[in-house]
N, C-alpha and C. Protein backbone atom coordinates (compact mmCIF):
# COMPACT_ATOMS: atom_id res chain seq x y z
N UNK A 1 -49.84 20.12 13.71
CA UNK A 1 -49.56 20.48 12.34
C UNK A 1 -50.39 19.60 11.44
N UNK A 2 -50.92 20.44 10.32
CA UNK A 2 -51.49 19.44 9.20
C UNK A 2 -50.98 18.38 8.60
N UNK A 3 -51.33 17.14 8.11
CA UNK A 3 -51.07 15.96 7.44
C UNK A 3 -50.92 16.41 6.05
N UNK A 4 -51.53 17.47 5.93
CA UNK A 4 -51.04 18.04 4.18
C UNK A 4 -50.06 18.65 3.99
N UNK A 5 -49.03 18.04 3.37
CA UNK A 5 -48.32 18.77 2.95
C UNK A 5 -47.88 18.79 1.11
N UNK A 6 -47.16 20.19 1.00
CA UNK A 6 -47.41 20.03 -0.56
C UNK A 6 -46.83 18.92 -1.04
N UNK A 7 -46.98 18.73 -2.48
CA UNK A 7 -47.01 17.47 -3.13
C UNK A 7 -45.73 17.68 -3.75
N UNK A 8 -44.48 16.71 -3.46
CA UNK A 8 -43.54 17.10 -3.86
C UNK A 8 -43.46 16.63 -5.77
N UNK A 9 -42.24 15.77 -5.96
CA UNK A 9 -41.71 15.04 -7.09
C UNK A 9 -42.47 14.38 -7.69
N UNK A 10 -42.79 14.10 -9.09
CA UNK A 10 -43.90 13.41 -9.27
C UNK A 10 -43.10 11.92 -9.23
N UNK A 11 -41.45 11.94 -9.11
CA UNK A 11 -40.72 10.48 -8.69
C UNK A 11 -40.53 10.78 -7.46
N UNK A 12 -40.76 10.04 -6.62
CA UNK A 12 -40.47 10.12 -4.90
C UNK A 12 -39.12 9.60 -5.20
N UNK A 13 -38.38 9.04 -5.54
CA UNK A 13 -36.89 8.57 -5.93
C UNK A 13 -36.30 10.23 -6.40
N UNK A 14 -36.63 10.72 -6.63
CA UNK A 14 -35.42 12.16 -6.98
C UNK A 14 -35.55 13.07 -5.28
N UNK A 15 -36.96 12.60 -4.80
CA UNK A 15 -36.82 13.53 -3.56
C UNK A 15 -35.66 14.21 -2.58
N UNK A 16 -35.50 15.21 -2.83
CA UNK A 16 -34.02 15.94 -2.32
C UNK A 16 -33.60 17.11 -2.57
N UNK A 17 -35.14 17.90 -2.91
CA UNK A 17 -35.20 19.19 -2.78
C UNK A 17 -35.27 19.70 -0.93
N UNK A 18 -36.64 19.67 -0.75
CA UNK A 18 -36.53 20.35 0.11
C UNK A 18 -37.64 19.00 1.18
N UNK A 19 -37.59 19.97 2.40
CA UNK A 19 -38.71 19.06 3.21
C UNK A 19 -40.18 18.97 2.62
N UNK A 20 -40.67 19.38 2.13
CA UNK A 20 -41.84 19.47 1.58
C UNK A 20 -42.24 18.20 0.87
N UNK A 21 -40.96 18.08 -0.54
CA UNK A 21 -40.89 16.79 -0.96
C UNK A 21 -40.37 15.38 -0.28
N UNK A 22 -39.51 15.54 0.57
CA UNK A 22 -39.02 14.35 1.29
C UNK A 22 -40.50 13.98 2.50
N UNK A 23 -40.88 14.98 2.49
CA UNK A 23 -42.57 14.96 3.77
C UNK A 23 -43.33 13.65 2.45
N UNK A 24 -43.36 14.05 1.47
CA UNK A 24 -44.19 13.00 0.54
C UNK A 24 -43.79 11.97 0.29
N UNK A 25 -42.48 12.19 0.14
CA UNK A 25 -41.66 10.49 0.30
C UNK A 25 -41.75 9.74 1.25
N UNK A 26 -41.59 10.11 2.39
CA UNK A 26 -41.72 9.70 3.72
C UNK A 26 -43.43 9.01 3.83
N UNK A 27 -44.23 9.65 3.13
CA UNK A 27 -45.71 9.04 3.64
C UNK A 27 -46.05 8.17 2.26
N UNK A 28 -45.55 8.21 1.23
CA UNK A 28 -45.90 7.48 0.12
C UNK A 28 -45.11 5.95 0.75
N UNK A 29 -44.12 5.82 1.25
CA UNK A 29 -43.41 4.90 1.33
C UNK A 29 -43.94 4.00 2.45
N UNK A 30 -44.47 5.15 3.77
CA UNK A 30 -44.99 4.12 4.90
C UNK A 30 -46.38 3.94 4.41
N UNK A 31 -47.38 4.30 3.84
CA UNK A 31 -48.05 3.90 3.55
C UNK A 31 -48.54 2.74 2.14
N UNK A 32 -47.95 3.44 1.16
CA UNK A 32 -47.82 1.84 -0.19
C UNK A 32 -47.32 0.99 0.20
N UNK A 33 -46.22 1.06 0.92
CA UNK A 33 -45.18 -0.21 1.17
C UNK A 33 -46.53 -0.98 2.02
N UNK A 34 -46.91 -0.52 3.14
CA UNK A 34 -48.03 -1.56 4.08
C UNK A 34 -48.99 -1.84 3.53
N UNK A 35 -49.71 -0.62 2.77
CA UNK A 35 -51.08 -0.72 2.42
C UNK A 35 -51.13 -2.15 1.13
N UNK A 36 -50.38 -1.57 0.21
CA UNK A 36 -50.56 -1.91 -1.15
C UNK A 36 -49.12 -2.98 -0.94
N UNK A 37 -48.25 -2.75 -0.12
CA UNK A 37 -47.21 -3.91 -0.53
C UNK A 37 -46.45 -3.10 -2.02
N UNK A 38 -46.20 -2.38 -1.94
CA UNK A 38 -45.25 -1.54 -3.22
C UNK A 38 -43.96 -2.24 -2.48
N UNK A 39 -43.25 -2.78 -2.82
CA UNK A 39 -41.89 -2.90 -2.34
C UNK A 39 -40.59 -2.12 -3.28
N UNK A 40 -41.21 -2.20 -4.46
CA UNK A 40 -40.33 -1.82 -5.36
C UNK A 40 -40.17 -0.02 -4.77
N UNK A 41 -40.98 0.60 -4.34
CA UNK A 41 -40.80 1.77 -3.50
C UNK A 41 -39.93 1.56 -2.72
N UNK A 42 -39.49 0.93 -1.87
CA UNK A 42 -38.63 0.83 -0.62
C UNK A 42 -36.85 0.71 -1.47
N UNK A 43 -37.25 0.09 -2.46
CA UNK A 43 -35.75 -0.13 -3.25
C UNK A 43 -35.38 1.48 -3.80
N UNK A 44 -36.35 2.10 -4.18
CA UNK A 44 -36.08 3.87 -4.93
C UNK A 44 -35.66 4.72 -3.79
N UNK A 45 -36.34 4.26 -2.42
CA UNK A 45 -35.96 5.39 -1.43
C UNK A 45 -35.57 5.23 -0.06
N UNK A 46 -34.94 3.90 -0.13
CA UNK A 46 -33.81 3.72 1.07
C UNK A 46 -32.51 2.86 0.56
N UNK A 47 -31.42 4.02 1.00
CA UNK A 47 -30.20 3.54 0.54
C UNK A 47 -29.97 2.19 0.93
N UNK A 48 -29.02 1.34 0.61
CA UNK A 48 -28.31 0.42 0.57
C UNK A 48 -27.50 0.13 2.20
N UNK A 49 -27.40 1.21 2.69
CA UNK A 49 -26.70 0.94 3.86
C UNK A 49 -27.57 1.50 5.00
N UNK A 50 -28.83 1.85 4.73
CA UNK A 50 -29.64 2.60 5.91
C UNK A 50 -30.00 1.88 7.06
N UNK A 51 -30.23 2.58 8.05
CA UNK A 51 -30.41 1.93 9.64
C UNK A 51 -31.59 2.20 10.07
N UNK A 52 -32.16 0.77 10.31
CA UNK A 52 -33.52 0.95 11.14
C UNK A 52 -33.76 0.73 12.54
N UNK A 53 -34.32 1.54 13.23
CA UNK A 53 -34.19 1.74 14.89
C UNK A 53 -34.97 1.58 15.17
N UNK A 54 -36.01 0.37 15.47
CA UNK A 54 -37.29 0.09 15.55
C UNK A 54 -36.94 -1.05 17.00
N UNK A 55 -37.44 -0.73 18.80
CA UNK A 55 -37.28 -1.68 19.33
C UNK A 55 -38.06 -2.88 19.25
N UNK A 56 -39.15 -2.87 18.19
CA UNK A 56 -40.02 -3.67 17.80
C UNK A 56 -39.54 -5.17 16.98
N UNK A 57 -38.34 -4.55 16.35
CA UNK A 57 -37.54 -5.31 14.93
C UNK A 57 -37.24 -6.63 15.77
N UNK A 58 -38.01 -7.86 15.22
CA UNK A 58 -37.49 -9.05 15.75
C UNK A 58 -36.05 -9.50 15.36
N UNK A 59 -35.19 -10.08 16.50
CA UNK A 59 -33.65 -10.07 16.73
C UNK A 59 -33.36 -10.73 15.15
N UNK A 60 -33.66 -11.70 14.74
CA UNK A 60 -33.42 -12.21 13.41
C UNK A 60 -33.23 -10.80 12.33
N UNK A 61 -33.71 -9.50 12.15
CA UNK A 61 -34.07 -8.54 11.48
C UNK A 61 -32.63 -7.56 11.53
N UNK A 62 -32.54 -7.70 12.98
CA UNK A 62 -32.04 -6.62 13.81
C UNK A 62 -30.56 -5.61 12.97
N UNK A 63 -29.86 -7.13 12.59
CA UNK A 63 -28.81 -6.99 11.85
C UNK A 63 -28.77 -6.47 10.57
N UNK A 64 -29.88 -6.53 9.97
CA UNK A 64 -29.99 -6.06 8.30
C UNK A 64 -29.60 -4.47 8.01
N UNK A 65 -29.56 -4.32 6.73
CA UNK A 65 -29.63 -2.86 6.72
C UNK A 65 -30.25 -2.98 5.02
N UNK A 66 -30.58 -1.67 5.13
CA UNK A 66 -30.69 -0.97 3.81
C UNK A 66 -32.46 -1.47 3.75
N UNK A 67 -32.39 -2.04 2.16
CA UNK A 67 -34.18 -1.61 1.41
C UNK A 67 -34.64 -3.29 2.46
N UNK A 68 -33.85 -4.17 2.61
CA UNK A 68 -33.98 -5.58 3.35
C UNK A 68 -34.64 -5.52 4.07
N UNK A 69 -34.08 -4.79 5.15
CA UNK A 69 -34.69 -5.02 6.62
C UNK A 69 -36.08 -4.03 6.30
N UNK A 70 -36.49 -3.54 5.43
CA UNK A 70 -37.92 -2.51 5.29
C UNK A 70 -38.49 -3.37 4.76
N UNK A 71 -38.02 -4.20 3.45
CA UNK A 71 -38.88 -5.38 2.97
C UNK A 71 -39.40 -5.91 3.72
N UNK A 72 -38.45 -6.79 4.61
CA UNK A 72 -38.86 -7.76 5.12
C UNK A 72 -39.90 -7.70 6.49
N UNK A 73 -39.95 -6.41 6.66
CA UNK A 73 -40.78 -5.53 7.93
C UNK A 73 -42.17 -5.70 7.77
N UNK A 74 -41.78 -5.02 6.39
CA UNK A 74 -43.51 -5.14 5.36
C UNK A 74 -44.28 -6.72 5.17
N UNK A 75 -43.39 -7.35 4.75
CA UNK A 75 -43.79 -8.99 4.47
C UNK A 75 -44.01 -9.33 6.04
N UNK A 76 -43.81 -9.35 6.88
CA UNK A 76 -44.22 -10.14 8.47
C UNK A 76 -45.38 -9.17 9.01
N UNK A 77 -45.94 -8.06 8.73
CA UNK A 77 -46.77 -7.71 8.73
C UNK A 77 -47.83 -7.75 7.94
N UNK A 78 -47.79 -7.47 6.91
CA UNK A 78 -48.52 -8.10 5.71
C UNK A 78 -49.40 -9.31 6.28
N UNK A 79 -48.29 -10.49 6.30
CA UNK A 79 -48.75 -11.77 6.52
C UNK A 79 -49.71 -11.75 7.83
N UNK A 80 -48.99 -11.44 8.55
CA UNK A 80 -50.01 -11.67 10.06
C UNK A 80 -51.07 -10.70 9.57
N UNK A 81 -51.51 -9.10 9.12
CA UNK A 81 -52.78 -8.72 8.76
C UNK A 81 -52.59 -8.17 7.35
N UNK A 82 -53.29 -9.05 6.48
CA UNK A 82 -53.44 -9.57 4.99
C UNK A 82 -54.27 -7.88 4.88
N UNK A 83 -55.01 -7.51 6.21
CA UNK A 83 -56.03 -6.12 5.15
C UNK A 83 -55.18 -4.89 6.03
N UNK A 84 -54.32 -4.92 6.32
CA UNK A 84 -53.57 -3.89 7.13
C UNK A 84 -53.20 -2.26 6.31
N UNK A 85 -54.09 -1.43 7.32
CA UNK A 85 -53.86 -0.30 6.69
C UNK A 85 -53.72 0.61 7.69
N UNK A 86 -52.17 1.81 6.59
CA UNK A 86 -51.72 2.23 7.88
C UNK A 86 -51.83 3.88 7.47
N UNK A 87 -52.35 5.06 8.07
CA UNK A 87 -52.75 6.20 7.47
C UNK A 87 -51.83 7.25 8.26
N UNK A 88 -51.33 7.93 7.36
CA UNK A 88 -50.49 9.05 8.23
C UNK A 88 -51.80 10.30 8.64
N UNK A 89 -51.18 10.49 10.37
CA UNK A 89 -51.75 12.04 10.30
C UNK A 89 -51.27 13.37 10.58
N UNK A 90 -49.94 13.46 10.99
CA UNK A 90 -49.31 14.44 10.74
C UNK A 90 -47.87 14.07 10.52
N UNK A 91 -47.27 15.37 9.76
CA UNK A 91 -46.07 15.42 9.49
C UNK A 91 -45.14 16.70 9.72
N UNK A 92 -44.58 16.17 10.25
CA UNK A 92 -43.22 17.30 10.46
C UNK A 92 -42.06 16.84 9.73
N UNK A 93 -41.90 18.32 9.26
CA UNK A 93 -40.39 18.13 8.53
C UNK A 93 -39.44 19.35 8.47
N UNK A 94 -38.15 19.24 8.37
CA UNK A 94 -37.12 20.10 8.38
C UNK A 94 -35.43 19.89 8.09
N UNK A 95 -35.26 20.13 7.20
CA UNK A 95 -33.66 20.23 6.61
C UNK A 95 -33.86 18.24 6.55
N UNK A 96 -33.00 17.98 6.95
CA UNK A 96 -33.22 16.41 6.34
C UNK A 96 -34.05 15.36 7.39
N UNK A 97 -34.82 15.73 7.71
CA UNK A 97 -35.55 14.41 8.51
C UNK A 97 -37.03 14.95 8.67
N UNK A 98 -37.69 13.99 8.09
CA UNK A 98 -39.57 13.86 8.35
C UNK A 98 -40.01 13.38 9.46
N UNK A 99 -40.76 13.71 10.22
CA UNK A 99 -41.53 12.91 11.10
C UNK A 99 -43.03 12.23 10.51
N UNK A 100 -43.20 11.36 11.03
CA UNK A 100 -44.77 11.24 10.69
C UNK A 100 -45.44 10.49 12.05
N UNK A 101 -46.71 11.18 12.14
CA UNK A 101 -47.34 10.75 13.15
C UNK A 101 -48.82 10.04 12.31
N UNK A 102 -48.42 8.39 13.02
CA UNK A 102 -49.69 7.73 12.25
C UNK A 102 -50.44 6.42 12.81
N UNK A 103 -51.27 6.22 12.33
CA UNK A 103 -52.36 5.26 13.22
C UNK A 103 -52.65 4.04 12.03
N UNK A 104 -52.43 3.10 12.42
CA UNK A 104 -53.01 1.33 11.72
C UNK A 104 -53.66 0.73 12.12
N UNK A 105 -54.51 0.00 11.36
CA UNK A 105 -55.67 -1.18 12.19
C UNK A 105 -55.44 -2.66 10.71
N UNK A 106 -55.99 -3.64 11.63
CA UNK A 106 -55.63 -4.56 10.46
C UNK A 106 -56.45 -5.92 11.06
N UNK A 107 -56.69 -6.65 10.44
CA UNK A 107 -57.31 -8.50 11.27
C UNK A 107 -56.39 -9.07 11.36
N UNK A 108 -56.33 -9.89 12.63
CA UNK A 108 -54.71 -10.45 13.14
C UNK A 108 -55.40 -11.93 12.29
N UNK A 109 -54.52 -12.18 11.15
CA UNK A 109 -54.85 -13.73 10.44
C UNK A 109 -54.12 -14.33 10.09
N UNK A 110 -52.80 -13.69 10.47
CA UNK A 110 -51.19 -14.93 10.32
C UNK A 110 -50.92 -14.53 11.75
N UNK A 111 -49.77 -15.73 11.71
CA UNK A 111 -48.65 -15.43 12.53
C UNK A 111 -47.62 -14.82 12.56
N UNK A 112 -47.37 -13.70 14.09
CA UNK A 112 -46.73 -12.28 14.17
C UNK A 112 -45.66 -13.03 15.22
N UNK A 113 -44.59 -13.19 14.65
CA UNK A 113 -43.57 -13.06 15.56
C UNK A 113 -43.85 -14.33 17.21
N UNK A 114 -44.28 -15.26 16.21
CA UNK A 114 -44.80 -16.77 17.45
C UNK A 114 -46.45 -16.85 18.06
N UNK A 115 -46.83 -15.68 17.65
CA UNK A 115 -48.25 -15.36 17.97
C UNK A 115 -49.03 -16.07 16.89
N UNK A 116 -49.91 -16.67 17.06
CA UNK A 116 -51.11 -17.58 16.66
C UNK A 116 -52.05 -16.47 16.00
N UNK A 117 -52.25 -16.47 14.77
CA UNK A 117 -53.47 -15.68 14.60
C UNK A 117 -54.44 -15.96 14.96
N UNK A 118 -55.32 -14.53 15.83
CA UNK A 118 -56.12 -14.22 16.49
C UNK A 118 -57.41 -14.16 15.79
N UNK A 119 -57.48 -13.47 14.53
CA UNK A 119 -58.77 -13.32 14.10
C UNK A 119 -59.16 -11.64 14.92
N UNK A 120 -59.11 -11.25 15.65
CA UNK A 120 -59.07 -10.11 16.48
C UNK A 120 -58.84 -9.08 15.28
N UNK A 121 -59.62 -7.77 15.27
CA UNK A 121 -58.98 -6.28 14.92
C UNK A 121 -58.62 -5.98 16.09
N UNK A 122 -57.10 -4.93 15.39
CA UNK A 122 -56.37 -4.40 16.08
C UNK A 122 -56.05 -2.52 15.25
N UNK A 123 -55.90 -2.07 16.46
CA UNK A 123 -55.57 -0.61 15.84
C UNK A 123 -54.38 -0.26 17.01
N UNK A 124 -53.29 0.53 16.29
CA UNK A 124 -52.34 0.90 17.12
C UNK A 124 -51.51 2.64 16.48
N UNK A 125 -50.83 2.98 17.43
CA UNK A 125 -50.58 4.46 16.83
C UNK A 125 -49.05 4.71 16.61
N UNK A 126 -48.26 5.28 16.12
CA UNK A 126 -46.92 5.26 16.06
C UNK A 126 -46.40 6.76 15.70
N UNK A 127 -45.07 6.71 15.87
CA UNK A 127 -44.30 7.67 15.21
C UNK A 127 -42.93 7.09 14.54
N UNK A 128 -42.72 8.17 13.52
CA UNK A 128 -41.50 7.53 12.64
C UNK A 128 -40.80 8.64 12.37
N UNK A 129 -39.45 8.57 12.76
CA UNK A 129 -38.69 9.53 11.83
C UNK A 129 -37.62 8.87 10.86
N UNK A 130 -37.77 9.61 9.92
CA UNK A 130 -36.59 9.38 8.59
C UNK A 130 -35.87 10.38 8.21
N UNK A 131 -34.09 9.99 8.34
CA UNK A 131 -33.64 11.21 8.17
C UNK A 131 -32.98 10.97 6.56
N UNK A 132 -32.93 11.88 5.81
CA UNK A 132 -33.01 11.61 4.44
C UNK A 132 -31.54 12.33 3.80
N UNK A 133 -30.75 11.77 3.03
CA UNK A 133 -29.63 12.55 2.86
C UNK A 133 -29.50 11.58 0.65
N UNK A 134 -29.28 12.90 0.12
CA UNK A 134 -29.25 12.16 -1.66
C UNK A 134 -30.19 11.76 -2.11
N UNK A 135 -31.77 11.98 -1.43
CA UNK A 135 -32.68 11.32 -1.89
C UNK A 135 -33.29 10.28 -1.32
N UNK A 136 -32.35 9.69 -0.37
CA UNK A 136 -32.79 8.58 0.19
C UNK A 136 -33.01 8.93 1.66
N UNK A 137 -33.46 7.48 2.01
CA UNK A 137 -33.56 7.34 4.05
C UNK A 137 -32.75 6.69 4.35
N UNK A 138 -31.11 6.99 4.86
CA UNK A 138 -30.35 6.65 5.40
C UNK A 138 -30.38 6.40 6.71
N UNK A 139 -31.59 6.62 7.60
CA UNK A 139 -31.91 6.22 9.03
C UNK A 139 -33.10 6.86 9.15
N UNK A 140 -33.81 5.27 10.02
CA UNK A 140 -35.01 5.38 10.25
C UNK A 140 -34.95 5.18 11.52
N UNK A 141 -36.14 6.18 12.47
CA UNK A 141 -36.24 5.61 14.46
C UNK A 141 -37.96 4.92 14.01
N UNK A 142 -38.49 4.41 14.95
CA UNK A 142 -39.93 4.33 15.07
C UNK A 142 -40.13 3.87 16.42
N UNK A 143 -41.34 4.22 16.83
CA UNK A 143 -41.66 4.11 18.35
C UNK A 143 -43.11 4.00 17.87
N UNK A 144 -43.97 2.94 18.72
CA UNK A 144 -45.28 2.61 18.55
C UNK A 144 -45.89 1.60 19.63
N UNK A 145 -46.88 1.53 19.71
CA UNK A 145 -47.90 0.95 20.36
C UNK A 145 -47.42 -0.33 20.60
N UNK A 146 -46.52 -1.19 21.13
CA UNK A 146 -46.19 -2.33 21.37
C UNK A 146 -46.95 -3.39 22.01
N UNK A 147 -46.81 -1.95 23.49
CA UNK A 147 -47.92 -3.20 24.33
C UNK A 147 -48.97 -3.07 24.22
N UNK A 148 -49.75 -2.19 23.44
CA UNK A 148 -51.30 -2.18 22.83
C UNK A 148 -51.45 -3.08 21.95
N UNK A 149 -50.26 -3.57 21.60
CA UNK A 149 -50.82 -4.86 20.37
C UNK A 149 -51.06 -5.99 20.44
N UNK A 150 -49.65 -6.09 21.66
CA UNK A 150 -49.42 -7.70 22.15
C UNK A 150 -51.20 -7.49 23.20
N UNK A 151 -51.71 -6.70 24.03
CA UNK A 151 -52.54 -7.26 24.69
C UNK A 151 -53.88 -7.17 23.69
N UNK A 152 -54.14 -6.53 22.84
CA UNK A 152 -55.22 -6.53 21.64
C UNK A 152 -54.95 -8.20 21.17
N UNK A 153 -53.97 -9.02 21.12
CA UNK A 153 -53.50 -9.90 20.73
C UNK A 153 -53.70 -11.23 21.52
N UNK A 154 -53.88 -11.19 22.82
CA UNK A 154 -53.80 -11.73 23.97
C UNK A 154 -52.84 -12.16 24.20
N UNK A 155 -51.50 -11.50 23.79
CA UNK A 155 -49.64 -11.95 24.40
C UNK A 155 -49.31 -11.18 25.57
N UNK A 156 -50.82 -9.62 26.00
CA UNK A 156 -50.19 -9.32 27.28
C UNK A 156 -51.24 -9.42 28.04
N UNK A 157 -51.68 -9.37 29.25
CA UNK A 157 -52.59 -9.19 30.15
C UNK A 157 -52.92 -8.03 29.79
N UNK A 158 -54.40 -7.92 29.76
CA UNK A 158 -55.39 -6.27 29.34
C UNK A 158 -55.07 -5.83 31.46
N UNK A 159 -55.16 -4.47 31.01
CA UNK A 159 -55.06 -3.46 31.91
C UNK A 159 -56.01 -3.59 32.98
N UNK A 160 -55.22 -3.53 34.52
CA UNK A 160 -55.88 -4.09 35.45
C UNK A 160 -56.54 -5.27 35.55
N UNK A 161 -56.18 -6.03 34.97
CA UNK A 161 -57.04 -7.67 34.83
C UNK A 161 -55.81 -8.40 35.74
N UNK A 162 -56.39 -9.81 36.22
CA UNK A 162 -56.22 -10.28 37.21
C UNK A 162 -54.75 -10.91 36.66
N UNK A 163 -54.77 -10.99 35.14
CA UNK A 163 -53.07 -11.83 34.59
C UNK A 163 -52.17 -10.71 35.12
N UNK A 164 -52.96 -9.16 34.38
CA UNK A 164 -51.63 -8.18 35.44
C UNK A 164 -51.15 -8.05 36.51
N UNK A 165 -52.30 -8.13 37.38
CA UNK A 165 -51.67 -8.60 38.60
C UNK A 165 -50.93 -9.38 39.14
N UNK A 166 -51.24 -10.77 38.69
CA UNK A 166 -50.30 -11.80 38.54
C UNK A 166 -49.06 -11.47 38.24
N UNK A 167 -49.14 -10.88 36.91
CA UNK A 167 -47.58 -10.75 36.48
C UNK A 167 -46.48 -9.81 37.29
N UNK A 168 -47.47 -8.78 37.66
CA UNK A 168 -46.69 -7.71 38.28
C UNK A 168 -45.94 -8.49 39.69
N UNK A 169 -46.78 -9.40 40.71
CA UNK A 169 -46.58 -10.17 41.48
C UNK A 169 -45.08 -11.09 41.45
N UNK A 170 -45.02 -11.43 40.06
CA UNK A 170 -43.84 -12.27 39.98
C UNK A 170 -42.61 -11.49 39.26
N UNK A 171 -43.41 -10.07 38.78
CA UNK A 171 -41.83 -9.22 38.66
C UNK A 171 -41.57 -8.66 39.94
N UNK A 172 -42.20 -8.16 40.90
CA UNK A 172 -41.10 -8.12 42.04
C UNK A 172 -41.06 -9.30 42.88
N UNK A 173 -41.08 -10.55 42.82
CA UNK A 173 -40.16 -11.22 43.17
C UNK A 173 -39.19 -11.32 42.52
N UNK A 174 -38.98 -11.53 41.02
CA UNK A 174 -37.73 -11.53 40.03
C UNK A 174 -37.16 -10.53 40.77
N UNK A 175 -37.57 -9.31 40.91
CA UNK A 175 -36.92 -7.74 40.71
C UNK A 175 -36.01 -7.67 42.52
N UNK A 176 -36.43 -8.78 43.51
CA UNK A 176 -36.12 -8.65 44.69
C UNK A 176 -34.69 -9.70 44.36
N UNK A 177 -35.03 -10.79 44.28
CA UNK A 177 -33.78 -11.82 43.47
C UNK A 177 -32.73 -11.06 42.55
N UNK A 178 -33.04 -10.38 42.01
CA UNK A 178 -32.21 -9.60 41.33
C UNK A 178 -31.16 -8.05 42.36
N UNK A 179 -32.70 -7.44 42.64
CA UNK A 179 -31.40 -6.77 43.69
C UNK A 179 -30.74 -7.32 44.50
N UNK A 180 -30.79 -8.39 45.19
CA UNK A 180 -29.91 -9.06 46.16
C UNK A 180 -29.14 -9.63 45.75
N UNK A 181 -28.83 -10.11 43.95
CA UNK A 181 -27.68 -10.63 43.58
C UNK A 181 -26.95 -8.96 43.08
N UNK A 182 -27.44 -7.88 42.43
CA UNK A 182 -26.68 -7.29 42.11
C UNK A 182 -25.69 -6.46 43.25
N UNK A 183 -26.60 -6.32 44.40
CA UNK A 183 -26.33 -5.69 45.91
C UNK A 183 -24.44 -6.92 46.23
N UNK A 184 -24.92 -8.09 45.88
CA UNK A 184 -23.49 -8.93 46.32
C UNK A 184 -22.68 -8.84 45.06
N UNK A 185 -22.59 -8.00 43.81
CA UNK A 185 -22.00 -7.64 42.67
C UNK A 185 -22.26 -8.89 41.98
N UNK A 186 -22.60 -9.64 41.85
CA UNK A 186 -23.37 -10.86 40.43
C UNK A 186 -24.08 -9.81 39.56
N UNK A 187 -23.58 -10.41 38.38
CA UNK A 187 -24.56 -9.86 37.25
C UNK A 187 -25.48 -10.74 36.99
N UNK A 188 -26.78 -10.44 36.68
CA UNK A 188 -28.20 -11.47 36.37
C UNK A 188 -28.70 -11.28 34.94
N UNK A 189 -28.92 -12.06 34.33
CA UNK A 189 -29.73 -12.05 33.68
C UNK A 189 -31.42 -12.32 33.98
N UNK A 190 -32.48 -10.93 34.09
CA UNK A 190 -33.34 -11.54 33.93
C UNK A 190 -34.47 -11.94 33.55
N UNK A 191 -33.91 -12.77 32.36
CA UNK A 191 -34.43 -13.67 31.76
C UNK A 191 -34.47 -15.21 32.39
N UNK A 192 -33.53 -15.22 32.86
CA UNK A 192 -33.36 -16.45 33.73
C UNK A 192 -33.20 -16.74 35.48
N UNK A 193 -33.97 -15.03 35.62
CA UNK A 193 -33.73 -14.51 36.86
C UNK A 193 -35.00 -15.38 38.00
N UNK A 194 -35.96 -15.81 37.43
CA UNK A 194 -37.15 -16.65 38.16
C UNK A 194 -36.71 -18.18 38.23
N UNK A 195 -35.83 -18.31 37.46
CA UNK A 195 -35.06 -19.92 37.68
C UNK A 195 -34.00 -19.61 38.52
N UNK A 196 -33.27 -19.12 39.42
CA UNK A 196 -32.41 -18.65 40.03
C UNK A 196 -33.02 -19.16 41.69
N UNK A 197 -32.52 -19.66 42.52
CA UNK A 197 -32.65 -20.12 43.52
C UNK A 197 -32.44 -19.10 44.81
């Protein structure tokens, strides 16, 4: 489907006609809010109590709700890439929820979540849905490029390289330690499953 869609409200804050206009709200918001840092957008068009479903959302975040946890999404990205720009390319929409399918690139020059800025460009791809009820985004999902970032980043081993191997190496030993405690009914954590004797 096309990235064009008609041009709704000339206030993205009244949006709550139809999908057409909430499709423009939806891309004015992911894109000013990152591009340009509009925040005052995020306050017009996400309620007060809205939920963000992002497995990305660092645990400190996790708990927030409403225009907060979108602020503060924007500001830790921002910071780590100061020229970060994020472009929608398609959109789906229907009765109350937009999709958008979209792609970002940015220079890694702060620090992301314990990561050292890199200096590195990075480009990654995502999807977002917002389901919209009064005008607003009362719940947001997003799913995106995670481990394309962390290894663009050097937080994962690049594909088929010798750290993957490595790593894969010491998840099934974890993963063997682990079935043999869950096999005798122990629950594991593992996180702390390679310190485990």
């Amino acid at each position: 489907m096309s990235s064009d869609v008609t041009a709704g409200a000339a206030d993205a804050a009244t949006a709550s006609t139809g999908p057409g206009d909430l499709s423009e709200a939806s891309r004015r918001l992911l894109e000013e809010s990152f591009n340009e840092g509009t925040v005052e957008l995020i306050d017009q068009l996400v309620a007060p109590e809205a939920v963000n479903h992002d497995p990305a959302t660092p645990a400190r975040l996790r708990e927030l709700r409403g225009p907060d946890v979108f602020k503060r999404t924007v500001s830790m990205y921002r910071a780590a890439f100061p020229d970060v720009r994020i472009m929608v390319d398609d959109v789906i929409a229907t009765d109350d929820k937009v999709v958008l399918r979209w792609h970002g690139e940015g220079t890694h020059r702060g620090e992301l979540k314990g990561l050292a800025a890199t200096g590195a460009p990075v480009s990654v791809t995502g999807i977002g849905i917002d389901r919209w009820k009064d005008g607003k985004i009362v719940e947001a999902w997003s799913e995106w490029d995670n481990l394309g970032l962390a290894r663009q980043l050097g937080a994962a081993p690049p594909d088929g390289s010798v750290g993957e191997k490595i790593g894969m190496g010491l998840q099934r030993l974890i993963a063997r330690r682990m079935r043999k405690k869950n096999q005798q009914g122990e629950v594991i954590d593992p996180t702390v499953a390679g310190a485990a004797g």
